[in-house]
C-alpha atoms as a PDB file:
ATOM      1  CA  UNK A   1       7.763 -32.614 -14.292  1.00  0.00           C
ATOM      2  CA  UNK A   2       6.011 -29.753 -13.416  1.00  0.00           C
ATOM      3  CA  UNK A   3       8.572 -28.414 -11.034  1.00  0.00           C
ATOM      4  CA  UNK A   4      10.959 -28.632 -13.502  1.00  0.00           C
ATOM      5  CA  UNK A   5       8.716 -26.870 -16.116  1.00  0.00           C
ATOM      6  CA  UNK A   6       8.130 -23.792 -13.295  1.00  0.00           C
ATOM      7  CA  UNK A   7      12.122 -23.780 -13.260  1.00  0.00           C
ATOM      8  CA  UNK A   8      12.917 -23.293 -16.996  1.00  0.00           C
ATOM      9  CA  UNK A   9      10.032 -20.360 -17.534  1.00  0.00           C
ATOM     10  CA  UNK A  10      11.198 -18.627 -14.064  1.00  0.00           C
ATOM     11  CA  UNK A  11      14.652 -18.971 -15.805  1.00  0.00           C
ATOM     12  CA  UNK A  12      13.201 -17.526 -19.021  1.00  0.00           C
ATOM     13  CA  UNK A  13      11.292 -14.850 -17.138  1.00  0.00           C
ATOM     14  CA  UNK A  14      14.964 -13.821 -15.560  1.00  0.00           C
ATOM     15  CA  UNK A  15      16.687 -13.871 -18.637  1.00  0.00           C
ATOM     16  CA  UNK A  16      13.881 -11.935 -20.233  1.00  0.00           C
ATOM     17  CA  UNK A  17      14.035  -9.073 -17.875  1.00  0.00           C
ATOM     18  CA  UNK A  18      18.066  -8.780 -17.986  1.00  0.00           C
ATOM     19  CA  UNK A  19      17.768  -8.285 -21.347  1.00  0.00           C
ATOM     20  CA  UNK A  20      14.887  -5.942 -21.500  1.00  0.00           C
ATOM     21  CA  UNK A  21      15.478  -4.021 -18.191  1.00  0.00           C
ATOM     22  CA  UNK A  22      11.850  -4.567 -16.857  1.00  0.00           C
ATOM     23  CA  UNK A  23      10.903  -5.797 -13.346  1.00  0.00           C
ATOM     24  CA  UNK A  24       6.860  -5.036 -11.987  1.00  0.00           C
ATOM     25  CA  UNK A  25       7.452  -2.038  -9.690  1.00  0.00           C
ATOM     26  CA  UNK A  26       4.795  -2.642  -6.636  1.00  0.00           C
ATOM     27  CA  UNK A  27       2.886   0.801  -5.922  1.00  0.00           C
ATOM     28  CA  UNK A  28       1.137  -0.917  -2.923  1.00  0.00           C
ATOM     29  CA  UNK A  29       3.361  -2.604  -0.456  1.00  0.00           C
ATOM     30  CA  UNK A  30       0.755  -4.017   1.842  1.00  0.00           C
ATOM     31  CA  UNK A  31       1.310  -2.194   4.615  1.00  0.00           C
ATOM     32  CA  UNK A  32       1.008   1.541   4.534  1.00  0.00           C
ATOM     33  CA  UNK A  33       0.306   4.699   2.551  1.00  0.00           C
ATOM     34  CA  UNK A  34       4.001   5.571   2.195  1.00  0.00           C
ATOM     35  CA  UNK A  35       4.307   7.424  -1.991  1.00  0.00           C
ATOM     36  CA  UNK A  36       0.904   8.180  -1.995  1.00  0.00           C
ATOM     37  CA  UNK A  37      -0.903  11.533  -1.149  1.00  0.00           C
ATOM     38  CA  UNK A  38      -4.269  12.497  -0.505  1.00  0.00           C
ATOM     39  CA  UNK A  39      -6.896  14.747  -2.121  1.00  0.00           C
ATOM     40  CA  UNK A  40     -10.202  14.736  -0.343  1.00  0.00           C
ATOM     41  CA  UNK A  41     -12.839  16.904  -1.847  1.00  0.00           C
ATOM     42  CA  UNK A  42     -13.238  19.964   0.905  1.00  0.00           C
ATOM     43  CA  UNK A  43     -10.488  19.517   2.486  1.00  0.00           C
ATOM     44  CA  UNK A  44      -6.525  20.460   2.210  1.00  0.00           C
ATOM     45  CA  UNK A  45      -4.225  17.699   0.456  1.00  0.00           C
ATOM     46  CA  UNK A  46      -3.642  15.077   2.853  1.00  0.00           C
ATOM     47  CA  UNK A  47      -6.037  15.557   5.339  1.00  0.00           C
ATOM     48  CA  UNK A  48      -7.186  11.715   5.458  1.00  0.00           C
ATOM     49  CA  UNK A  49     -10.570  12.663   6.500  1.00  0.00           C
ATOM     50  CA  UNK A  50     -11.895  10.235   9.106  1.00  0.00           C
ATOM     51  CA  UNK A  51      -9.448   7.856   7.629  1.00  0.00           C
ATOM     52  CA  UNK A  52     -11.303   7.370   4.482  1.00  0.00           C
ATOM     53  CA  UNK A  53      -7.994   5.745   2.891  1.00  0.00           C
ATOM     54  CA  UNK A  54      -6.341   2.985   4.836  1.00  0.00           C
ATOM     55  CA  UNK A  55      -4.670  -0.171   5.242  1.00  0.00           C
ATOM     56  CA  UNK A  56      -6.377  -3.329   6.873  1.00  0.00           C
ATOM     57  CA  UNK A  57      -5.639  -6.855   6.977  1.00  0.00           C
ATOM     58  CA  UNK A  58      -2.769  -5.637   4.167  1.00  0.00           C
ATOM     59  CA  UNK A  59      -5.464  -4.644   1.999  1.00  0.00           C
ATOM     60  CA  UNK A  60      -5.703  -0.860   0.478  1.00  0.00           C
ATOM     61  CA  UNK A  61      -9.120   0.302   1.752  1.00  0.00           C
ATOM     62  CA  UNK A  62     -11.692   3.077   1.394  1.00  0.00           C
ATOM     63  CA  UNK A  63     -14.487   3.161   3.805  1.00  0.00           C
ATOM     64  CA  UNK A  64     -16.637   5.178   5.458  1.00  0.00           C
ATOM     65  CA  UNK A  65     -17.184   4.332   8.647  1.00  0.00           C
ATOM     66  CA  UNK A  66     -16.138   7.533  10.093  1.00  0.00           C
ATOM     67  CA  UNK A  67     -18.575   8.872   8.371  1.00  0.00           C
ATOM     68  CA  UNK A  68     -22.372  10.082   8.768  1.00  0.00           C
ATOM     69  CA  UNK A  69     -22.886  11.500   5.449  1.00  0.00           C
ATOM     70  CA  UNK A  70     -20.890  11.029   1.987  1.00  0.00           C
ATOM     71  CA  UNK A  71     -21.706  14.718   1.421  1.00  0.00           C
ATOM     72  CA  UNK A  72     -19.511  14.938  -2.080  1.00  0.00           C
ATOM     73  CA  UNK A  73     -16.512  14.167  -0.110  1.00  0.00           C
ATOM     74  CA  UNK A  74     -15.128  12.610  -3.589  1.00  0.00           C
ATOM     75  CA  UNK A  75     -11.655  11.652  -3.272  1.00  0.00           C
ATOM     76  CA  UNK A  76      -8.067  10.402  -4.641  1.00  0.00           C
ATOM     77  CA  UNK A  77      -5.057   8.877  -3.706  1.00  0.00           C
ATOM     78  CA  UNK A  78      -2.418   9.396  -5.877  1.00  0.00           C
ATOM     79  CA  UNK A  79       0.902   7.901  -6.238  1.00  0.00           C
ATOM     80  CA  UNK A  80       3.337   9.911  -5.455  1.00  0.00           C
ATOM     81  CA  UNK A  81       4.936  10.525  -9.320  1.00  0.00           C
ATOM     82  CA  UNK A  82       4.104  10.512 -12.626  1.00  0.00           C
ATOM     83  CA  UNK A  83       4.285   7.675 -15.460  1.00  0.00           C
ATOM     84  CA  UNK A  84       3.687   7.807 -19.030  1.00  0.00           C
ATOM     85  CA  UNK A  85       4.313   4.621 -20.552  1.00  0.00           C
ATOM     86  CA  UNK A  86       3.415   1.505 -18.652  1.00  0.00           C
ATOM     87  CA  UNK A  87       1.148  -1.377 -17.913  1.00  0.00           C
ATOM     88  CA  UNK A  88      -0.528  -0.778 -14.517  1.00  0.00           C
ATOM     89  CA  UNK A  89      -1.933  -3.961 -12.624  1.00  0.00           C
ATOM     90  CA  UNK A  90      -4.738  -3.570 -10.420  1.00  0.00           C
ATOM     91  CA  UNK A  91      -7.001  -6.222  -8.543  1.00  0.00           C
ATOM     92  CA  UNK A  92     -10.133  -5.063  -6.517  1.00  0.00           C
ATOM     93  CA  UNK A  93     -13.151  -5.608  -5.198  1.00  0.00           C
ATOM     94  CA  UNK A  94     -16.079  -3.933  -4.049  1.00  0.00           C
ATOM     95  CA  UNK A  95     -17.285  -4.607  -0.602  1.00  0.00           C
ATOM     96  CA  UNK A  96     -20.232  -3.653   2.089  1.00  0.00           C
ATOM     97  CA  UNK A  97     -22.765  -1.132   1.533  1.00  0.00           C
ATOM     98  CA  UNK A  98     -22.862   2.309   0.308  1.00  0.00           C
ATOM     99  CA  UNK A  99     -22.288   5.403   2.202  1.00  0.00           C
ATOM    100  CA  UNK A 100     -25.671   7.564   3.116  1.00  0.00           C
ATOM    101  CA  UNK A 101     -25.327  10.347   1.055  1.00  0.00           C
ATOM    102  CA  UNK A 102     -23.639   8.696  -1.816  1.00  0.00           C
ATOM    103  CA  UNK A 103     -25.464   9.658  -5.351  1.00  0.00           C
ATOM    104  CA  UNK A 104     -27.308   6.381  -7.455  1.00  0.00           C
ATOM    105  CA  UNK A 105     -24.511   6.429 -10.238  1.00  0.00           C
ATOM    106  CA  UNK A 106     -22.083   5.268  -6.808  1.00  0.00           C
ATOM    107  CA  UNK A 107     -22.931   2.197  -6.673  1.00  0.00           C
ATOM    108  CA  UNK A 108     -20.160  -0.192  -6.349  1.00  0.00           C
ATOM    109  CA  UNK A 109     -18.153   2.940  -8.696  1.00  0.00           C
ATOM    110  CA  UNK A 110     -14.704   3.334  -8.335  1.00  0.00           C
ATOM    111  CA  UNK A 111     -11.755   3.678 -10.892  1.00  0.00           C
ATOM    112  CA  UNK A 112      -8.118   4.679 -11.449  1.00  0.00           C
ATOM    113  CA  UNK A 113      -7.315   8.210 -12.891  1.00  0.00           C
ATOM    114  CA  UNK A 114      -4.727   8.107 -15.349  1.00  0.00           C
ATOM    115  CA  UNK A 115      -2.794  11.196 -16.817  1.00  0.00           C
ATOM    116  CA  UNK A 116      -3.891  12.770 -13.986  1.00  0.00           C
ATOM    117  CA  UNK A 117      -3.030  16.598 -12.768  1.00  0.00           C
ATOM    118  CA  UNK A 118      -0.899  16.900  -9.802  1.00  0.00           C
ATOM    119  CA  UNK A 119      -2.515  16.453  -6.510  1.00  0.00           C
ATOM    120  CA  UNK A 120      -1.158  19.675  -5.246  1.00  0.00           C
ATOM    121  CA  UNK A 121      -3.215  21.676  -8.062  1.00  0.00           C
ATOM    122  CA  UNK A 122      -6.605  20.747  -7.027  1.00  0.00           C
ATOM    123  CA  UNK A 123      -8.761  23.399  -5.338  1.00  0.00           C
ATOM    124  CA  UNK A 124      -9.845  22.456  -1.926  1.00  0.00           C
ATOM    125  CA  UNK A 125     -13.593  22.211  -3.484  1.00  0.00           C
ATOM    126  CA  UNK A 126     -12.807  20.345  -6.939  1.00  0.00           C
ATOM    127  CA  UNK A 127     -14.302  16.726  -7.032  1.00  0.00           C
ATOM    128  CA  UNK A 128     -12.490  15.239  -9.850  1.00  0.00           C
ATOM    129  CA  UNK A 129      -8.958  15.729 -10.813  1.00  0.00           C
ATOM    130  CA  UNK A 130      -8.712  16.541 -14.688  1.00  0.00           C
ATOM    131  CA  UNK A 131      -8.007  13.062 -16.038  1.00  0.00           C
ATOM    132  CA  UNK A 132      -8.969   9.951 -17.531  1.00  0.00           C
ATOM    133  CA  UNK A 133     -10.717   7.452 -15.444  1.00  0.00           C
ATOM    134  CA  UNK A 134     -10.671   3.752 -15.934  1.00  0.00           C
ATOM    135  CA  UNK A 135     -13.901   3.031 -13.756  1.00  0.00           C
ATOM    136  CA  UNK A 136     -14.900   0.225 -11.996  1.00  0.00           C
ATOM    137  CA  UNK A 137     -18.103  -1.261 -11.331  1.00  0.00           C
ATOM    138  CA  UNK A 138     -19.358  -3.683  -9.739  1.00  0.00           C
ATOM    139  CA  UNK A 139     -22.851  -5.198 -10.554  1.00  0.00           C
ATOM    140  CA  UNK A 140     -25.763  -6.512  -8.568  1.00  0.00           C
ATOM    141  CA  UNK A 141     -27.290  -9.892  -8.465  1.00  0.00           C
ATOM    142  CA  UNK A 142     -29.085  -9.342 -11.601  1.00  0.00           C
ATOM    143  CA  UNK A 143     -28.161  -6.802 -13.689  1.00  0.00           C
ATOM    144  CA  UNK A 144     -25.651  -6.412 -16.771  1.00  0.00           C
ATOM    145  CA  UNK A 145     -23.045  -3.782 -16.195  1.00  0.00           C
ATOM    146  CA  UNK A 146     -19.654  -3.473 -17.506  1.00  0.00           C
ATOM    147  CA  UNK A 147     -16.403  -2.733 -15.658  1.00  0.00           C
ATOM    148  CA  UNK A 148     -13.235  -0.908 -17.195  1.00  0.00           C
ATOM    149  CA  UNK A 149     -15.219   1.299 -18.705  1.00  0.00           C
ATOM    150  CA  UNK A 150     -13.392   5.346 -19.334  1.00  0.00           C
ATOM    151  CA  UNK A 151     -15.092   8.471 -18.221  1.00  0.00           C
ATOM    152  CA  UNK A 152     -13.465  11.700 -18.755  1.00  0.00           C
ATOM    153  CA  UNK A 153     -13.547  14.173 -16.415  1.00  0.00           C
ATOM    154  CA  UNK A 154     -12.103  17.340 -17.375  1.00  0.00           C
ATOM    155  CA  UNK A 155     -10.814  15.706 -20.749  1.00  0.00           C
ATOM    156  CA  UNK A 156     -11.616  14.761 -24.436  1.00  0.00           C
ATOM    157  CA  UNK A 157     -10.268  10.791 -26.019  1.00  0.00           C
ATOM    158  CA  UNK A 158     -10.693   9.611 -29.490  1.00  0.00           C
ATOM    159  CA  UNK A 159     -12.383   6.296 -30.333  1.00  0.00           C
ATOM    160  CA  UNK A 160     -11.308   5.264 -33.783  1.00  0.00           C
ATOM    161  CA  UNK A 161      -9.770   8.368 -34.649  1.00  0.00           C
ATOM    162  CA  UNK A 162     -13.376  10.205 -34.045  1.00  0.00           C
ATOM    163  CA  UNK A 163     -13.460  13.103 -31.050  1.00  0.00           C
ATOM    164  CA  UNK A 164     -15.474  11.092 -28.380  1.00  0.00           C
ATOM    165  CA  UNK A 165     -17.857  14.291 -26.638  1.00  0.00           C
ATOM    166  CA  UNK A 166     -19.841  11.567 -24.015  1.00  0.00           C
ATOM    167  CA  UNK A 167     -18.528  12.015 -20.655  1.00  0.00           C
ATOM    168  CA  UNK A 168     -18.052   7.898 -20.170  1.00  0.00           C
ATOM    169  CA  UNK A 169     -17.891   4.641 -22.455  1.00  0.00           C
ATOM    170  CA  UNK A 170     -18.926   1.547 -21.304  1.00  0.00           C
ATOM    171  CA  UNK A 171     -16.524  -2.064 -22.111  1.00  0.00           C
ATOM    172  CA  UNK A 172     -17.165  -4.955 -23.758  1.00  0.00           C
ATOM    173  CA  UNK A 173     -16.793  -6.990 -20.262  1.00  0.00           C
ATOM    174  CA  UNK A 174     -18.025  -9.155 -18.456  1.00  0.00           C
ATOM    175  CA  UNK A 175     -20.127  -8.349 -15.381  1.00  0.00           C
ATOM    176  CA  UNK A 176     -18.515  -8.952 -11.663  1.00  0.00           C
ATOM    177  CA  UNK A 177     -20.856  -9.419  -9.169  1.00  0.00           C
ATOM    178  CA  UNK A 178     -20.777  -9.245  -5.326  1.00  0.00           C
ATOM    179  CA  UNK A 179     -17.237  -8.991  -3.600  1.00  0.00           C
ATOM    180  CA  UNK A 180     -15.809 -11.274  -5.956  1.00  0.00           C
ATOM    181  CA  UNK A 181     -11.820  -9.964  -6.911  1.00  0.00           C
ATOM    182  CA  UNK A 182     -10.917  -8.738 -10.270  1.00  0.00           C
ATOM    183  CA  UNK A 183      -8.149  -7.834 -12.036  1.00  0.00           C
ATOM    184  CA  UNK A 184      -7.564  -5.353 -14.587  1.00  0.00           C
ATOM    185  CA  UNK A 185      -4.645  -4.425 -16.772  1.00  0.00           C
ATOM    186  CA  UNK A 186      -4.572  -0.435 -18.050  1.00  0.00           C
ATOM    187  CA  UNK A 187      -1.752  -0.281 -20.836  1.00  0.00           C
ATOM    188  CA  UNK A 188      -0.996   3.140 -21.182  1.00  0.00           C
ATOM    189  CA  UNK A 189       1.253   4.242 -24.090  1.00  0.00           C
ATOM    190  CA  UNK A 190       1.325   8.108 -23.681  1.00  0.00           C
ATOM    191  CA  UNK A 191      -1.503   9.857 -25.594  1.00  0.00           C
ATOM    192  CA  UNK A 192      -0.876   7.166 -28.474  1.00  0.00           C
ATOM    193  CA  UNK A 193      -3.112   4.389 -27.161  1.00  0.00           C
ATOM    194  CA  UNK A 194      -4.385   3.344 -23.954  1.00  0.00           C
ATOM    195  CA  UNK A 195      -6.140   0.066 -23.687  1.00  0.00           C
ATOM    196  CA  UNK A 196      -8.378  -1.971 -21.043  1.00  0.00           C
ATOM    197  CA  UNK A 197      -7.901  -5.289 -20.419  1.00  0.00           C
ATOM    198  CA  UNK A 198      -9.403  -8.063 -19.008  1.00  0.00           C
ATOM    199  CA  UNK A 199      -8.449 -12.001 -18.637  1.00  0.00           C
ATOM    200  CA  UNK A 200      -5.788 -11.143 -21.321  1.00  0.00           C
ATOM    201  CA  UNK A 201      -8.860  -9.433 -23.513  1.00  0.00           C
ATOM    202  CA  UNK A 202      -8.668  -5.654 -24.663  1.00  0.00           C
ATOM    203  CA  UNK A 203     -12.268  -4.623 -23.600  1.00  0.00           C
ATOM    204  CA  UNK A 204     -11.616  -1.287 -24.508  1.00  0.00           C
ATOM    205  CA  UNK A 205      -9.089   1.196 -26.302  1.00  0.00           C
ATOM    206  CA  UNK A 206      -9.147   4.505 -27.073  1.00  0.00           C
ATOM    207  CA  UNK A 207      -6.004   7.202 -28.025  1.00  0.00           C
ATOM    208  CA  UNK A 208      -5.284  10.997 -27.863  1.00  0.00           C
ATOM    209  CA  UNK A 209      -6.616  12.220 -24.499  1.00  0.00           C
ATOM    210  CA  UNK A 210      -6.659  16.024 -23.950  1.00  0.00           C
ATOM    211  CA  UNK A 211      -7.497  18.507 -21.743  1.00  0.00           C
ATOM    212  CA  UNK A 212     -10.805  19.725 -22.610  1.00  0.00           C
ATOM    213  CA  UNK A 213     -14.791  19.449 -21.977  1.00  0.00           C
ATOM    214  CA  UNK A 214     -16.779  19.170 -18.910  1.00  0.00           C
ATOM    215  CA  UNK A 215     -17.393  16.773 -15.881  1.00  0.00           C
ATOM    216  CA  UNK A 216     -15.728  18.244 -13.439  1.00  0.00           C
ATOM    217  CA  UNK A 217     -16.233  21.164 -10.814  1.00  0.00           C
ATOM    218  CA  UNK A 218     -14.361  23.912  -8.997  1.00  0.00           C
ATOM    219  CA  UNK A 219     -11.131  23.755 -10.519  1.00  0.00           C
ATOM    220  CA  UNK A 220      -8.389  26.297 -11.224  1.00  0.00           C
ATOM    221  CA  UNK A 221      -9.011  27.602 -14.864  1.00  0.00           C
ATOM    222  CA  UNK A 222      -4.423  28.146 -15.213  1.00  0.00           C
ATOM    223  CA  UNK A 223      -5.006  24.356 -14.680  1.00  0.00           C
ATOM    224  CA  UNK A 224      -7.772  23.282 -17.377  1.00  0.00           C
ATOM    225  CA  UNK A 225      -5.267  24.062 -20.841  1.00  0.00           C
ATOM    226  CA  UNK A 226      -8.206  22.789 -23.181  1.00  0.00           C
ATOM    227  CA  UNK A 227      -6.685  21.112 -25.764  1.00  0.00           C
ATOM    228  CA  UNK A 228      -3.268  20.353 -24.587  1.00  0.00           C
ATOM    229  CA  UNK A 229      -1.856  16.985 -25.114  1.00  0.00           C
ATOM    230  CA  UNK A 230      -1.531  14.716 -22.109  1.00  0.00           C
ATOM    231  CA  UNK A 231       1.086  11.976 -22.739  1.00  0.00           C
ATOM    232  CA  UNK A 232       2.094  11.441 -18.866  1.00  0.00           C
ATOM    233  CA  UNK A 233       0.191  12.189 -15.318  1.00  0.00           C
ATOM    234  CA  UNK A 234      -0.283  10.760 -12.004  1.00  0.00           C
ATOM    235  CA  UNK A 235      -1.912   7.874 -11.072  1.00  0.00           C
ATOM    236  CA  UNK A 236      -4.533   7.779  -8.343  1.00  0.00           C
ATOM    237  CA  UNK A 237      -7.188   5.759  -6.643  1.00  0.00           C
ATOM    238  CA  UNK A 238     -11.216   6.674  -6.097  1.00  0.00           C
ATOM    239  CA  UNK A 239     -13.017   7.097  -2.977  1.00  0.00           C
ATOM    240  CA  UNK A 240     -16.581   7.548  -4.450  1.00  0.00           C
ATOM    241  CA  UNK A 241     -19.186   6.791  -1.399  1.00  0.00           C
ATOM    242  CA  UNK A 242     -18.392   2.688  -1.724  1.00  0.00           C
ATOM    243  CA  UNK A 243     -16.176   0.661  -0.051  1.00  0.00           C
ATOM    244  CA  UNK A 244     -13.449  -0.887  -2.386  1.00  0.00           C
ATOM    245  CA  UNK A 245     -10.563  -2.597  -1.225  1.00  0.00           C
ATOM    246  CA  UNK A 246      -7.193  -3.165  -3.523  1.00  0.00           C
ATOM    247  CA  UNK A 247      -5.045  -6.238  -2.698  1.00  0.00           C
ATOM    248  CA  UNK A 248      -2.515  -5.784  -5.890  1.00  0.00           C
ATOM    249  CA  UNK A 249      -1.669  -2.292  -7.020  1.00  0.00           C
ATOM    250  CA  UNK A 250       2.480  -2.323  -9.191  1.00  0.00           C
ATOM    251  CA  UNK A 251       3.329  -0.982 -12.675  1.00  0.00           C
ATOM    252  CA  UNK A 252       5.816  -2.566 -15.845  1.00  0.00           C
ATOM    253  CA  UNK A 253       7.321   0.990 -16.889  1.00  0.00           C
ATOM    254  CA  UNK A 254       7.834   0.960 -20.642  1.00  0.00           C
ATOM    255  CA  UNK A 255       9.140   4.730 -20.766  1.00  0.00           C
ATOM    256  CA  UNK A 256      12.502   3.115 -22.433  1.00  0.00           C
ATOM    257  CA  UNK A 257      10.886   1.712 -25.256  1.00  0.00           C
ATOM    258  CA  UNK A 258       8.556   4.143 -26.057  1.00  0.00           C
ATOM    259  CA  UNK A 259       9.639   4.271 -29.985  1.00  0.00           C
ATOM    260  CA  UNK A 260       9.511   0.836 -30.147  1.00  0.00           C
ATOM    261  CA  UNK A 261       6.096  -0.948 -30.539  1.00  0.00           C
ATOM    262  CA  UNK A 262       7.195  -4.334 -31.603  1.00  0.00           C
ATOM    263  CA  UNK A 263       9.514  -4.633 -27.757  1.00  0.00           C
ATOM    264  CA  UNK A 264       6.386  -3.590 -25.853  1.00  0.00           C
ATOM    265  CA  UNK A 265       4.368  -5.694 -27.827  1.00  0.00           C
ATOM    266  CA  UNK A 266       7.112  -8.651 -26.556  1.00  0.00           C
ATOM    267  CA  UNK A 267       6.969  -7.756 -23.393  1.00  0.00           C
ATOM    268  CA  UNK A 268       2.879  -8.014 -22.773  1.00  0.00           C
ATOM    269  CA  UNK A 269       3.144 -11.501 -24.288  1.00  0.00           C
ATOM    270  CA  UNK A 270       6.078 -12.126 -22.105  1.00  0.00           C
ATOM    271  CA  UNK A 271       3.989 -11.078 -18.819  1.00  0.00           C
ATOM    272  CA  UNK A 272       0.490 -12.707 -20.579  1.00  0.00           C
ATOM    273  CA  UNK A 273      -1.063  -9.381 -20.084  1.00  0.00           C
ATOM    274  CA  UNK A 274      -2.634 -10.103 -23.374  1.00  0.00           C
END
């Protein structure tokens, strides 16, 4: 009975994305860096510094044990092109201890830039690309602390149509302790709506995101267009002083349907993203 149930929705799932054009696109393929680049804080793009960014055990890793000192060494791996419309899937976990060096507010911290500026355009001293950042965080034994929260580094959002000036805003989730996995969905709808979610819940959502404010350092002013719109970007992976490994990284692109709301609304129920 069941196998026959697992046949008809796989057949449904097929037919589904014949008629809709959508298949997950993996990012991550479990065995190597290929369509990603790196941006290491103090040093040029794609200097891996002692390996910070790898892959082990077909795992995406960031560690430090090259390492004596996390020094600001804050850095990104991005995918290698842009995206403005689409689901992104992402599973994680944090693992081991933090780096020496590594500020308080590091702490099993991670995230995902979204809308991001193009690798290439960072200075060889900026620590954040100018983006939005759906952080992750992991907690301790004890403590409450939320995970898909936004920060906003080198940008402006709006929360219920109201300029949000704070440079992060925590979730509604849950709170995912030691090296347990997780996995988050990021629906990203150009600058129209972008929303968290968790175990099919929307933990957060937020719209408009624009160039503007503070939060981050040493970048190239021809860069940092305050106000401009940002409807598309790159996509790239922290490396903020804790090891974090990524087992699932692939993306639904809804750029074909992005003028109709009631389609991509379909297809997230389709994929029980929410």
């Amino acid at each position: 009975m069941n196998t026959k149930f697992n046949l008809m929705l796989l057949l449904l799932l097929i037919t589904f994305s014949s008629s809709f054009g959508q298949k997950w696109q993996t990012l991550f393929n479990g065995k190597n860096l290929n369509n990603w680049q790196i941006k290491i804080a103090k040093h040029e793009l794609n200097d891996n510094f002692n390996n910070t960014f790898h892959v082990k055990e077909g795992l995406l890793t960031v560690d430090y044990s090259g390492y004596t000192n996390f020094d600001e060494k804050y850095g990104h791996l991005f995918y290698a092109r842009p995206f403005s419309y689409y689901v992104l899937e992402i599973e994680y976990r944090f693992i081991g201890q933090q780096i020496t060096g590594g500020p308080d507010w590091a702490y099993k911290n991670s995230g995902v830039m979204l809308h991001s500026q193009p690798p290439e355009t960072m200075l060889l001293n900026q620590d954040f690309p100018i983006s939005i950042e759906a952080q992750f965080l992991g907690g301790d034994d004890t403590n409450i602390r939320t995970t898909s929260n936004v920060c906003t580094p080198g940008t402006t959002i709006e929360i219920h149509d109201k300029l949000f000036t704070p440079h992060c805003l925590n979730s509604t989730s849950a709170t995912y302790r030691n090296e347990e996995w997780v996995k988050a969905h990021l629906i990203v709808l150009g600058d129209s709506l972008i929303e968290h979610v968790l175990n099919k819940e929307v933990v957060l959502s937020y719209s408009k995101p624009k160039i503007g404010g503070g939060n981050v350092l040493n970048y190239d002013p021809k860069i940092k267009k305050d106000g401009q719109e940002l409807k598309h970007g790159f996509i790239a992976l922290q490396s903020e002083s804790h090891p974090i490994q990524f087992r699932t990284i692939k993306l639904l692109n809804l750029a074909k349907f992005a003028n109709q709301p009631e389609k991509i609304e379909k297809i997230l129920k389709t994929y029980n993203i929410k």
